[in-house]
Protein backbone atom coordinates (compact mmCIF):
# COMPACT_ATOMS: atom_id res chain seq x y z
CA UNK A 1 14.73 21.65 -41.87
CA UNK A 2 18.18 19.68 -40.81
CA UNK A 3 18.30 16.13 -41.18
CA UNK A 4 18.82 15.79 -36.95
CA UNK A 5 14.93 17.41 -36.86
CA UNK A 6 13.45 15.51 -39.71
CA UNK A 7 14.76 12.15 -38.52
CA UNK A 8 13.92 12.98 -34.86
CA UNK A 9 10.01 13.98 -35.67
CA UNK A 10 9.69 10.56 -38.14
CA UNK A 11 10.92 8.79 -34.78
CA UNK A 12 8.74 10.73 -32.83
CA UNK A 13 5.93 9.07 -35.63
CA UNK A 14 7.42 5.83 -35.81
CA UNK A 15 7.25 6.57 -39.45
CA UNK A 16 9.51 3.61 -40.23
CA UNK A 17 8.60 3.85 -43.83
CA UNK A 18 9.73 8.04 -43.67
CA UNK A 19 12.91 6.82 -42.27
CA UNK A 20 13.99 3.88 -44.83
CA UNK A 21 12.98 7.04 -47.65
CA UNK A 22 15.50 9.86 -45.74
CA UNK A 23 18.42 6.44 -45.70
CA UNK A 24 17.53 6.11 -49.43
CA UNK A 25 17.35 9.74 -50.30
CA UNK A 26 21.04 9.61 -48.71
CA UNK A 27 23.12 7.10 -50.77
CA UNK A 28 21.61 4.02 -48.05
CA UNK A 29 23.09 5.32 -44.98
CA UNK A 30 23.92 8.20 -42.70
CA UNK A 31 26.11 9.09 -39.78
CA UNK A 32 24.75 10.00 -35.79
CA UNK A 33 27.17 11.43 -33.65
CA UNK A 34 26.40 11.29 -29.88
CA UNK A 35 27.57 12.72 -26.85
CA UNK A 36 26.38 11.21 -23.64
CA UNK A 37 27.83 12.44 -19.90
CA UNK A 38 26.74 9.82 -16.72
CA UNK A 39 25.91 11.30 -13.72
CA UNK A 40 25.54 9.55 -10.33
CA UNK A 41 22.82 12.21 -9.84
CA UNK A 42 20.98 13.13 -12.89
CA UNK A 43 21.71 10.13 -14.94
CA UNK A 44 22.10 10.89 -19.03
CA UNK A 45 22.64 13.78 -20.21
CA UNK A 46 23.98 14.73 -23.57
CA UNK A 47 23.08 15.58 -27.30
CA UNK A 48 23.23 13.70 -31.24
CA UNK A 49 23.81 14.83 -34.60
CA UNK A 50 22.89 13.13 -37.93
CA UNK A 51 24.78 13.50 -41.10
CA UNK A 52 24.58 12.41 -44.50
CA UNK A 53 28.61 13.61 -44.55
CA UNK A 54 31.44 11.62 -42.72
CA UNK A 55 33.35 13.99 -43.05
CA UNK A 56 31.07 16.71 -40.67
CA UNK A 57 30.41 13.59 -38.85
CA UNK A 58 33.78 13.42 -37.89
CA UNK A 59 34.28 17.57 -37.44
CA UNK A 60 30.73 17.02 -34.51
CA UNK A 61 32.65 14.16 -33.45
CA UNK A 62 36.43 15.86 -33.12
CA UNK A 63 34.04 19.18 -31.15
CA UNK A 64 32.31 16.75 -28.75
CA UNK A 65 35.76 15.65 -28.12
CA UNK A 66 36.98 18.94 -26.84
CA UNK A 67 34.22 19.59 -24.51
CA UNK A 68 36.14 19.26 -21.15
CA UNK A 69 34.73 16.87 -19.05
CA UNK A 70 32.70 18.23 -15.62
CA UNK A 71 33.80 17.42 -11.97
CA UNK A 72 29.67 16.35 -11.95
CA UNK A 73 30.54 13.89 -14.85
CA UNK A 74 31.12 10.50 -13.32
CA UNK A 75 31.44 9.14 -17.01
CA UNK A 76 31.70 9.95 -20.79
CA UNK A 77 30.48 8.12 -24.05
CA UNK A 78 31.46 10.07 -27.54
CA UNK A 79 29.73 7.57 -30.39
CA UNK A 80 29.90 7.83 -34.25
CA UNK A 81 28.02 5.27 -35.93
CA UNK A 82 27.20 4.49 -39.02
CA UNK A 83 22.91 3.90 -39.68
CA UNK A 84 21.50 1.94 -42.59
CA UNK A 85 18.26 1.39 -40.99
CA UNK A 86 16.19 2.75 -37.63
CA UNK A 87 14.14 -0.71 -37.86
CA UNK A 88 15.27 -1.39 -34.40
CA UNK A 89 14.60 1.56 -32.98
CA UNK A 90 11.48 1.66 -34.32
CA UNK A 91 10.68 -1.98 -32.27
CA UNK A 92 12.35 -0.96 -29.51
CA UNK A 93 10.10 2.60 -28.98
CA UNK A 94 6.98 0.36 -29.97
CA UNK A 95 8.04 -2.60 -27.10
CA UNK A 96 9.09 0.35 -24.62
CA UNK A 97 7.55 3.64 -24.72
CA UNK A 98 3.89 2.27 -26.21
């Protein structure tokens, strides 16, 4: 199983203690890559990558950079971030979606 499905089915949990053990497991940190296109008419669209390797974190990062953009695009966001805990998103799924 990739990292990307693991960490997206502990969210999915809100296995907070699942995610702090995957951080661990990965020297204390690890890398999402996102890709985000804004549409006046469908809103977000887009896709994200984790990574326990800056280095492929950088290679997702330099191929979402090379996708053209679409006339339907009205913006672009290309992230790379660096995680060393999902504690907030963990708070913010619990204050939002529950």
């Amino acid at each position: 199983m990739d990292l990307t499905k693991k960490i997206d089915d502990l969210i999915a949990a809100n296995d907070e203690s699942g995610l702090d053990a995957i951080i661990k497991e990965h020297g204390g940190y690890i890398f999402k890559t996102e890709y985000l296109g804004f549409t006046s008419n469908h809103g977000l669209m887009g896709e994200y990558f984790y990574s326990n390797s800056f280095e492929e974190a950088v290679e997702k990062t330099k191929e979402y950079l090379s996708i053209p953009l679409q006339k339907k695009e009205d913006g672009l966001s290309i992230s790379l971030e660096l995680i060393t805990n999902f504690k907030w998103l963990i708070r913010i799924r619990r204050k939002y979606l529950f």
